[in-house]
Protein backbone atom coordinates (compact mmCIF):
# COMPACT_ATOMS: atom_id res chain seq x y z
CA UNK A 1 154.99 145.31 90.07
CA UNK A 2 151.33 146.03 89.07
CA UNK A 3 151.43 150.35 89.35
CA UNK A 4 151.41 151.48 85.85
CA UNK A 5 155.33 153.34 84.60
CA UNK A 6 155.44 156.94 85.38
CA UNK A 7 158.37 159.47 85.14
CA UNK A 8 161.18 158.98 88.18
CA UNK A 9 160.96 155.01 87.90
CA UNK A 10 163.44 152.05 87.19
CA UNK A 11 163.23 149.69 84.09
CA UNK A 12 164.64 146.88 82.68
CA UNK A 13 164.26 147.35 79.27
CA UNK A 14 163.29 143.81 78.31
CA UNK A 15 162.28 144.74 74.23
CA UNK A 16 162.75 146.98 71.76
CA UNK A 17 161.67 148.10 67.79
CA UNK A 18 164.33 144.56 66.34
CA UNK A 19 162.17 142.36 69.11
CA UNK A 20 164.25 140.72 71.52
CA UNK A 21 167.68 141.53 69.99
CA UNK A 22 167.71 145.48 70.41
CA UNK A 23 171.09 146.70 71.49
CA UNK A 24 168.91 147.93 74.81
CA UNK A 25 168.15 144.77 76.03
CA UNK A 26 169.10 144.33 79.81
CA UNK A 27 169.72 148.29 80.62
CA UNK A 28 168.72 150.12 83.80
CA UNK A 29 166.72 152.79 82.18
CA UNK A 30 164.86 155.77 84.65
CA UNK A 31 161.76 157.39 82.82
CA UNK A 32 162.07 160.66 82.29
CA UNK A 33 158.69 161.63 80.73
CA UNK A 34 155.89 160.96 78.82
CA UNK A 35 156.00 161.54 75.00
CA UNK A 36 152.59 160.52 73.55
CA UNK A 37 150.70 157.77 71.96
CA UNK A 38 151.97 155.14 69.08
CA UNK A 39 149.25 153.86 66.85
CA UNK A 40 150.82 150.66 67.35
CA UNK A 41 153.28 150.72 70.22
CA UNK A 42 150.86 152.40 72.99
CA UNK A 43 152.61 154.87 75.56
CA UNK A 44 155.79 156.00 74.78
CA UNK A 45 158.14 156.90 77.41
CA UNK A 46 161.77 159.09 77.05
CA UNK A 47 164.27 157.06 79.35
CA UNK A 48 167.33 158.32 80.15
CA UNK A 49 170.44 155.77 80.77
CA UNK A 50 174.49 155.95 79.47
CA UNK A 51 175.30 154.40 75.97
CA UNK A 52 171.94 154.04 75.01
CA UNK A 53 170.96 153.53 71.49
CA UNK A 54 167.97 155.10 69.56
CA UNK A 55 166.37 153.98 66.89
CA UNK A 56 168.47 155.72 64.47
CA UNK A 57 171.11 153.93 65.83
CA UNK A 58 172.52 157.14 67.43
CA UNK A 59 174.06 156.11 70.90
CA UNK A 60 173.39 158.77 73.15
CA UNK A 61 172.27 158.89 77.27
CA UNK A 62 168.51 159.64 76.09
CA UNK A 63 165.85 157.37 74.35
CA UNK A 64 162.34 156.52 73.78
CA UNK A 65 160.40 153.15 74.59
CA UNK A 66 157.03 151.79 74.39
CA UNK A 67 155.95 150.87 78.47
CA UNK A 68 155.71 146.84 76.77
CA UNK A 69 159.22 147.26 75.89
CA UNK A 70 159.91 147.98 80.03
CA UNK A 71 159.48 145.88 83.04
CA UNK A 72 159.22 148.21 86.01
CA UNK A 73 162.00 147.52 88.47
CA UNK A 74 161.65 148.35 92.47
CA UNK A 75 163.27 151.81 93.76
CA UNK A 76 166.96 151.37 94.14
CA UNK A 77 167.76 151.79 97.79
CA UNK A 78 168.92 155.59 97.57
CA UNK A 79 165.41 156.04 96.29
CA UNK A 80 164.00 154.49 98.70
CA UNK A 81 166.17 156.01 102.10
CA UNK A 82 165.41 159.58 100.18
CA UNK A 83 161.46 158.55 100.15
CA UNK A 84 161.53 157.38 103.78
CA UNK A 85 163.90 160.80 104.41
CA UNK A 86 160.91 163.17 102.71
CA UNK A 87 158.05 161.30 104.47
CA UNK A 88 159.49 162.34 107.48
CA UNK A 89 160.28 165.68 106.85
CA UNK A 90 156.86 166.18 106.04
């Protein structure tokens, strides 16, 4: 998918601050909200998710990741129905 992340989507979180061996890697994240810039890391996003683990090694449902660390994922099909469902209320 090519649309830039933004709050309400899916992610695989596919990185993490240890590289490719993060406890994270593989979880079904949904973006909660934006929560600045990192000098190094770009766009940070909060994610939200059970058992996740922050960088203080805290495990908690709530996290932060840089967008490189997150491939966006398609709506799940709930999502989607509830999209189709609001289009035609409209």
């Amino acid at each position: 998918m090519n649309e830039p992340i933004k709050s309400g989507d899916r992610c695989l979180v596919i990185a993490g601050s240890l590289g490719d061996k993060g406890p994270n890697i593989g979880k079904t994240v949904l973006v909660t909200s934006l929560m600045g810039e990192h000098s190094q890391h770009g766009r940070i996003w909060r994610c939200v998710a059970p058992n996740l683990v922050t960088d203080c090694g805290v495990i908690g449902v709530a996290a932060d990741f840089a967008a490189s660390w997150l491939q966006k994922l398609p709506p799940a099909p709930q999502d989607m129905a509830l999209a189709i469902d609001r289009r035609q209320a409209a």
